[in-house]
Protein backbone atom coordinates (compact mmCIF):
# COMPACT_ATOMS: atom_id res chain seq x y z
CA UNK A 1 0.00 0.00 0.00
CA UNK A 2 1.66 3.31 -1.23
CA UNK A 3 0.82 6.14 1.78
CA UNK A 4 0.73 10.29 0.36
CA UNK A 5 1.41 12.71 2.79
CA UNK A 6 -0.52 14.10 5.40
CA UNK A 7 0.64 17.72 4.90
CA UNK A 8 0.70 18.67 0.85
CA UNK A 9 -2.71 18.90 -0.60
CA UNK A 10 -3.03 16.53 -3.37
CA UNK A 11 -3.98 16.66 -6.72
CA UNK A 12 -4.52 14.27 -9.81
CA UNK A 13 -3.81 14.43 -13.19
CA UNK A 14 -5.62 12.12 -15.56
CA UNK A 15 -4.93 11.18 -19.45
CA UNK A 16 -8.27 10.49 -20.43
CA UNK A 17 -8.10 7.80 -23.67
CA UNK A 18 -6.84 4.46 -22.48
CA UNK A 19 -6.46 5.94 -19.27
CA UNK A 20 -9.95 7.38 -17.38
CA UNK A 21 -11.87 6.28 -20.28
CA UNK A 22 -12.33 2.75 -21.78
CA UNK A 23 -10.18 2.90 -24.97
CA UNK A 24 -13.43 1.06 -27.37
CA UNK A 25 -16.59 2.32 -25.50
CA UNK A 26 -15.06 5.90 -23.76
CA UNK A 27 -17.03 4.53 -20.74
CA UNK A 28 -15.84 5.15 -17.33
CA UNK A 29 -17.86 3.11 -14.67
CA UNK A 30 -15.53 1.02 -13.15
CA UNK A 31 -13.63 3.86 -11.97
CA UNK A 32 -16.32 5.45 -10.63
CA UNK A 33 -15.66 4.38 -6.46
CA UNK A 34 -12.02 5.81 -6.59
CA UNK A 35 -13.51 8.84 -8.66
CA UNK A 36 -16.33 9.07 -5.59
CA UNK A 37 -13.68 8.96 -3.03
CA UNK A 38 -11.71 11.51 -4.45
CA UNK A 39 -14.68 13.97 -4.43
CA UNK A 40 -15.44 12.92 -1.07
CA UNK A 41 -11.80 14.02 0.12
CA UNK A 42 -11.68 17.10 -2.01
CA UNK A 43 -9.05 15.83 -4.37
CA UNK A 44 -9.09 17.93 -7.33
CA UNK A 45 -8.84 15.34 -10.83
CA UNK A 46 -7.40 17.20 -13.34
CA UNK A 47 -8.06 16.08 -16.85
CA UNK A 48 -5.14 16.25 -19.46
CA UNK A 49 -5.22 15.24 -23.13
CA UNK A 50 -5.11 15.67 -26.56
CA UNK A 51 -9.26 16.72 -26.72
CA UNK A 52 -9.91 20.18 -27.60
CA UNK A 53 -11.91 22.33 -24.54
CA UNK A 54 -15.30 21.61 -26.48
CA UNK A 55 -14.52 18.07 -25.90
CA UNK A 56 -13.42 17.98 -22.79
CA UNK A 57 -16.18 20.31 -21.23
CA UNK A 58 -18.89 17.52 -22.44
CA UNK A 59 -16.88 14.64 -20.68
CA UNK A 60 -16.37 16.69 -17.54
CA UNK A 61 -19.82 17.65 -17.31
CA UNK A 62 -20.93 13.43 -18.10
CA UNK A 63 -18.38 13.02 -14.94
CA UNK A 64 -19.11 15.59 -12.52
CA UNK A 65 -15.92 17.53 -12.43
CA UNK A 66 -15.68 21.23 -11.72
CA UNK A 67 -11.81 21.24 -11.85
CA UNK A 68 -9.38 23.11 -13.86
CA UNK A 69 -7.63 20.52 -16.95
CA UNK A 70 -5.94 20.83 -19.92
CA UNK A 71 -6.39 20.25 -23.15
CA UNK A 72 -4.80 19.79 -27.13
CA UNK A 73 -2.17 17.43 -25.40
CA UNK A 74 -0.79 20.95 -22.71
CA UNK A 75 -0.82 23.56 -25.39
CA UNK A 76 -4.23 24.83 -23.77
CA UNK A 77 -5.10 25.11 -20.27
CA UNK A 78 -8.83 26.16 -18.55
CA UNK A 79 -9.20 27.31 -15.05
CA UNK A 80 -12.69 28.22 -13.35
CA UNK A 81 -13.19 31.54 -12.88
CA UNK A 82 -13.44 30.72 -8.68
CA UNK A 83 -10.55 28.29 -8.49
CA UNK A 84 -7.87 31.15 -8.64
CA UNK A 85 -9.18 34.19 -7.65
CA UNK A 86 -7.77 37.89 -9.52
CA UNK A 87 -6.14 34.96 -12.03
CA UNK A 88 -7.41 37.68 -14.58
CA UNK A 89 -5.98 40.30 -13.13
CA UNK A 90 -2.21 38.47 -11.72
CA UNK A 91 -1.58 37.04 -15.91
CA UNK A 92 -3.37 38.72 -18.74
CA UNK A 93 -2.90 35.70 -20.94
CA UNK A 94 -5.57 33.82 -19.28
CA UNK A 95 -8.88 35.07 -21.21
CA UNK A 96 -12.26 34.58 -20.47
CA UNK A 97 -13.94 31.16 -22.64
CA UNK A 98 -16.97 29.34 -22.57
CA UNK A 99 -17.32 30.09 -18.07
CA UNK A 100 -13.72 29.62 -17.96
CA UNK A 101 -9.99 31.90 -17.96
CA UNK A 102 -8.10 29.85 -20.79
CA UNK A 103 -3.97 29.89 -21.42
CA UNK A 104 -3.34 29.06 -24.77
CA UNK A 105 0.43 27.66 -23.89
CA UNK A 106 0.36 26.68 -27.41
CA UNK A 107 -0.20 29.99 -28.87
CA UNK A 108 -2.72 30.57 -32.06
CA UNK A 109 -4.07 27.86 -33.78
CA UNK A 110 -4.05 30.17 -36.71
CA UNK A 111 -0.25 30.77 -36.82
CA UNK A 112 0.03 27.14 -37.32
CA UNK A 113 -2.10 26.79 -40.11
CA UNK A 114 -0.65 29.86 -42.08
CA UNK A 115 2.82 27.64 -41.68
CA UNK A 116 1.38 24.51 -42.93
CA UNK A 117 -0.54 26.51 -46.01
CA UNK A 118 2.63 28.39 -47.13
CA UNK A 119 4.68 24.60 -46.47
CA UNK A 120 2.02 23.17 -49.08
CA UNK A 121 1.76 25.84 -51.02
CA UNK A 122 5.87 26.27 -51.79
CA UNK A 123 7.16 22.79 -51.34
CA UNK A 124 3.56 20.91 -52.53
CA UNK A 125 3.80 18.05 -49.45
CA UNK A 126 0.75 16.29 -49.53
CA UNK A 127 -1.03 15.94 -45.92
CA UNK A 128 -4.56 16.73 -44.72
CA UNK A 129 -5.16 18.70 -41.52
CA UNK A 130 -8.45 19.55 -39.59
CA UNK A 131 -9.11 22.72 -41.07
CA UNK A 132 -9.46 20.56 -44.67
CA UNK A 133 -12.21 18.33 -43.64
CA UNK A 134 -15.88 18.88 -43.11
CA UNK A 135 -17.79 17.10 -40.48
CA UNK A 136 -18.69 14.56 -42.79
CA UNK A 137 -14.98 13.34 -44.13
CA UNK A 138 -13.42 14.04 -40.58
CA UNK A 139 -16.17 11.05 -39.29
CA UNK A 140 -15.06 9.24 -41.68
CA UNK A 141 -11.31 9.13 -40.75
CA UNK A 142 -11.70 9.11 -37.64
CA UNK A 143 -14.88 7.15 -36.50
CA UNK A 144 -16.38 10.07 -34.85
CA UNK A 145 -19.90 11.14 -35.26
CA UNK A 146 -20.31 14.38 -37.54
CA UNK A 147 -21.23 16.22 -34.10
CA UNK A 148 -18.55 14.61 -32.40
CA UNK A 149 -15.85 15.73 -35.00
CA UNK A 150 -17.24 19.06 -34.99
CA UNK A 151 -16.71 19.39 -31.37
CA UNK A 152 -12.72 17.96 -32.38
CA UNK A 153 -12.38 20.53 -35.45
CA UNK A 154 -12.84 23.18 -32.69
CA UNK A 155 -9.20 23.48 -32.02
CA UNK A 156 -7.35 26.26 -30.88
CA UNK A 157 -3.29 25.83 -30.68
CA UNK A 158 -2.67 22.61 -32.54
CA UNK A 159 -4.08 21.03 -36.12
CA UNK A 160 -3.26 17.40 -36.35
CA UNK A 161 -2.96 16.16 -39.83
CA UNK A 162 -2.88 12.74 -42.06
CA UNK A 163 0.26 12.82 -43.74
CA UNK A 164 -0.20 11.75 -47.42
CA UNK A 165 3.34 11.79 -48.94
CA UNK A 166 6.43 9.54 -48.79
CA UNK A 167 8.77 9.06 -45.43
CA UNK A 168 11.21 10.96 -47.08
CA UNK A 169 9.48 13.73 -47.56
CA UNK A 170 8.34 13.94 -44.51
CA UNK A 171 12.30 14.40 -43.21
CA UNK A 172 12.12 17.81 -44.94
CA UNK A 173 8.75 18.95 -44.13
CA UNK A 174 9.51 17.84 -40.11
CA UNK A 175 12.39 19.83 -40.87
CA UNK A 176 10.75 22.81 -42.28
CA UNK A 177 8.73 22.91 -38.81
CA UNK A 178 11.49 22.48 -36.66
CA UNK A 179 12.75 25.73 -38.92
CA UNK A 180 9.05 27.56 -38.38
CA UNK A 181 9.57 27.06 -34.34
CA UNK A 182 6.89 24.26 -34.74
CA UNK A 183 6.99 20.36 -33.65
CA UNK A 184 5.02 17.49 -33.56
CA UNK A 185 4.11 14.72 -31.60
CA UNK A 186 2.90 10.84 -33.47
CA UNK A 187 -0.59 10.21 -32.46
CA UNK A 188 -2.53 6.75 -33.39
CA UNK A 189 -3.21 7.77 -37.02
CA UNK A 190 -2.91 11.53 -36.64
CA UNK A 191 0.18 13.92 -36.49
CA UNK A 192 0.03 16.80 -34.08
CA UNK A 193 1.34 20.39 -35.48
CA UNK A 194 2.13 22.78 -32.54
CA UNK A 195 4.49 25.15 -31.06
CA UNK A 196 6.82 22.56 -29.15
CA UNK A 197 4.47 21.85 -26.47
CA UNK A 198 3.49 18.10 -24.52
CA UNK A 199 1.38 17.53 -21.85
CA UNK A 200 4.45 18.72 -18.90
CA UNK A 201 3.76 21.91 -20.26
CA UNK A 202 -0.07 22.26 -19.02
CA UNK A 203 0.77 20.45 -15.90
CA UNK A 204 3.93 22.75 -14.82
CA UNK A 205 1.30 26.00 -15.59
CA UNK A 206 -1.21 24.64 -13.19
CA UNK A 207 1.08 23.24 -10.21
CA UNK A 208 2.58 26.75 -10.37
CA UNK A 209 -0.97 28.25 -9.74
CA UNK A 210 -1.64 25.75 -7.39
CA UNK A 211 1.81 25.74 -5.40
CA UNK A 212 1.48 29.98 -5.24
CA UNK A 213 -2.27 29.51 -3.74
CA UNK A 214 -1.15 27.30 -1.02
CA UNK A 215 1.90 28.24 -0.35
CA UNK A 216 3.58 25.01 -1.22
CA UNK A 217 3.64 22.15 -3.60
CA UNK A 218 1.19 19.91 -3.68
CA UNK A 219 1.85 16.05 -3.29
CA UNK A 220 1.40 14.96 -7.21
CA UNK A 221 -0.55 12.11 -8.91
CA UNK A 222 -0.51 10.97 -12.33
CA UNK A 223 -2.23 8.34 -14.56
CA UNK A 224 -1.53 7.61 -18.04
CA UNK A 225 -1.42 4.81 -20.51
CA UNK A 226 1.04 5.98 -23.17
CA UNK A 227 4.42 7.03 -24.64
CA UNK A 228 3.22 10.86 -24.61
CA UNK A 229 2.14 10.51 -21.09
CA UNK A 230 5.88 9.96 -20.12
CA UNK A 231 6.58 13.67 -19.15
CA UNK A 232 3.80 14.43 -17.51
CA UNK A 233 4.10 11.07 -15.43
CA UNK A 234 8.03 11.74 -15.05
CA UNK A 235 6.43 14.87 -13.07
CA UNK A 236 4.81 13.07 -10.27
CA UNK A 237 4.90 11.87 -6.80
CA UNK A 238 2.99 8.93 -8.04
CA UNK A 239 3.42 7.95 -11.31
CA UNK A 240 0.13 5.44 -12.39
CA UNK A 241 1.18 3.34 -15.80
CA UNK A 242 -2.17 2.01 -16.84
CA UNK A 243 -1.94 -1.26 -19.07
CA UNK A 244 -2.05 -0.63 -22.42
CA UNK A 245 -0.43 -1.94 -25.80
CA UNK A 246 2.14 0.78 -25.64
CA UNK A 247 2.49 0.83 -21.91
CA UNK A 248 5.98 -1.25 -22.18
CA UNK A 249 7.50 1.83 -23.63
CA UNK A 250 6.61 4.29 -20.67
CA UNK A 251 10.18 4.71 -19.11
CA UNK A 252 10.15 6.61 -15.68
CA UNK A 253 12.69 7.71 -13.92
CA UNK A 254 11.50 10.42 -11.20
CA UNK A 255 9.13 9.46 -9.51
CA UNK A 256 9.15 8.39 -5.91
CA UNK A 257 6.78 5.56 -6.99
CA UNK A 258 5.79 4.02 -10.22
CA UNK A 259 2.56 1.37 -10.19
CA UNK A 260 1.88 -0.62 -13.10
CA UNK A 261 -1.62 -1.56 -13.03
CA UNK A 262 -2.34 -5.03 -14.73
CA UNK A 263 -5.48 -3.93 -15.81
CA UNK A 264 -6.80 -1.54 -18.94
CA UNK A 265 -8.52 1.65 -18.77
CA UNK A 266 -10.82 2.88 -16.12
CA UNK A 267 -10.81 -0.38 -14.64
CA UNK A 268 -7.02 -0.10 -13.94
CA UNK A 269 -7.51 3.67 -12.97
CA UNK A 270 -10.07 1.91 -9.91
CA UNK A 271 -6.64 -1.00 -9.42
CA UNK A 272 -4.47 1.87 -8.50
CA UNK A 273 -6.36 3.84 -6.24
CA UNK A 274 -6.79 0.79 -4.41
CA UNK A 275 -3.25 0.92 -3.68
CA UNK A 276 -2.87 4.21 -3.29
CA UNK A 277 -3.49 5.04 0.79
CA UNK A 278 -4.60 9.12 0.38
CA UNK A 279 -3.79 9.26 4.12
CA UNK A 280 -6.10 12.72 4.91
């Protein structure tokens, strides 16, 4: 049984794919006693993935959470207006959104796609972003229902895109990026076009908020199933690897413990807290 301190308040950060949710079904029932003890103890969950805000304010409403999270994989991050109070006032770059003062780490989803228009547009690489697709062909990709890929198209610091040309090319268009001040980070099918951003970055913003509200760090959390969950994870006091195909290549060094759950999805998000003794 891993113990947390008695004296740091705790929070938890939460991939959501693979991770909170059920990887096929997006369900998250079986991690619903851990998720009702949290509550109970006032342990903020913090959401953190690739999902744009539109997305993620739909699954935090289906799951009850009020908390601040982040989104488009750290390059955005939301904060409720009443979690940090003056926020506004103490860092301009947090603007009011949809109820909520959002940080777009990532900068303007707009600078990115001028980049990739003038990349296509001078050097002709072949690749399909977002901002090409209607509803209708983005469902199609990506299994998502046409309101459901709507709610993905509404991105604001990253565009991911299908790359269409050959491996070669895509040395000199990465390249081109890297050149731009841009990166990228592999998804499942997808390619992810930001400012050099991962999901550290969103995590680092909000423990800073948090750490300057208390007065001290808080004792750290974190659950994730995959290879770009590493940094984040690398972050924590806890470090939660949740079974997955591509768990194996997780590598953590920092952490003052690492549990590898042997189950998948939310039902090895309920096998760690079961382990985990929240001692408050």
């Amino acid at each position: 049984m891993t113990k947390t301190p008695n004296s740091n308040k705790t929070l938890v950060f939460t991939d959501l794919d693979g991770t909170l949710l059920d990887h096929d079904t997006y369900g998250f029932e079986p991690a619903l006693p851990a998720l009702a003890m949290l509550a109970q103890r006032n342990i903020p969950v913090i959401l953190n993935s690739s999902k744009t805000l539109v997305e993620i304010l739909k699954i935090r409403s289906t799951l009850g959470n009020c908390h601040p999270f982040i989104a488009e994989n750290g390059s955005v991050v939301a904060v409720p207006e009443q979690t940090f109070p003056d926020l506004a006032l103490k860092d301009p770059l947090f603007l009011p959104q949809s109820g909520l003062l959002v940080r777009r780490l990532g900068g303007d989803r707009k600078m990115v796609l001028d980049i990739l228009n003038h990349l296509r547009q001078t050097h002709g690489f072949a690749f399909e972003g977002f901002a090409d697709m209607n509803p209708a062909r983005l469902s199609r990709v990506t299994g998502l229902t046409e309101n459901q890929a709507r709610q993905a198209s509404q991105r604001l610091s990253t565009e991911p895109v299908l790359w269409q040309d050959t491996p070669e090319r895509w040395e000199a268009f990465a390249g081109h990026l890297a050149d731009a001040g841009l990166g990228w980070v592999q998804g499942g099918r997808f390619i992810s076009i930001s400012r050099p951003f991962d999901k550290k970055d969103g995590v680092a913003c909000l423990l800073d908020l948090y750490t300057e509200g208390m007065g001290s760090a808080p004792f750290t959390i974190g659950l994730g199933d995959s290879p770009n969950d590493q940094a984040m994870l690398d972050m924590m006091d806890i470090a939660v690897v949740i079974r997955s195909a591509r768990c194996d290549q997780i590598k953590l060094n920092r952490p003052q413990t690492i549990i590898r759950t042997t189950a998948k999805g939310p039902e090895g998000w309920q096998e760690a807290f079961k382990t985990i003794n929240l001692t408050r």
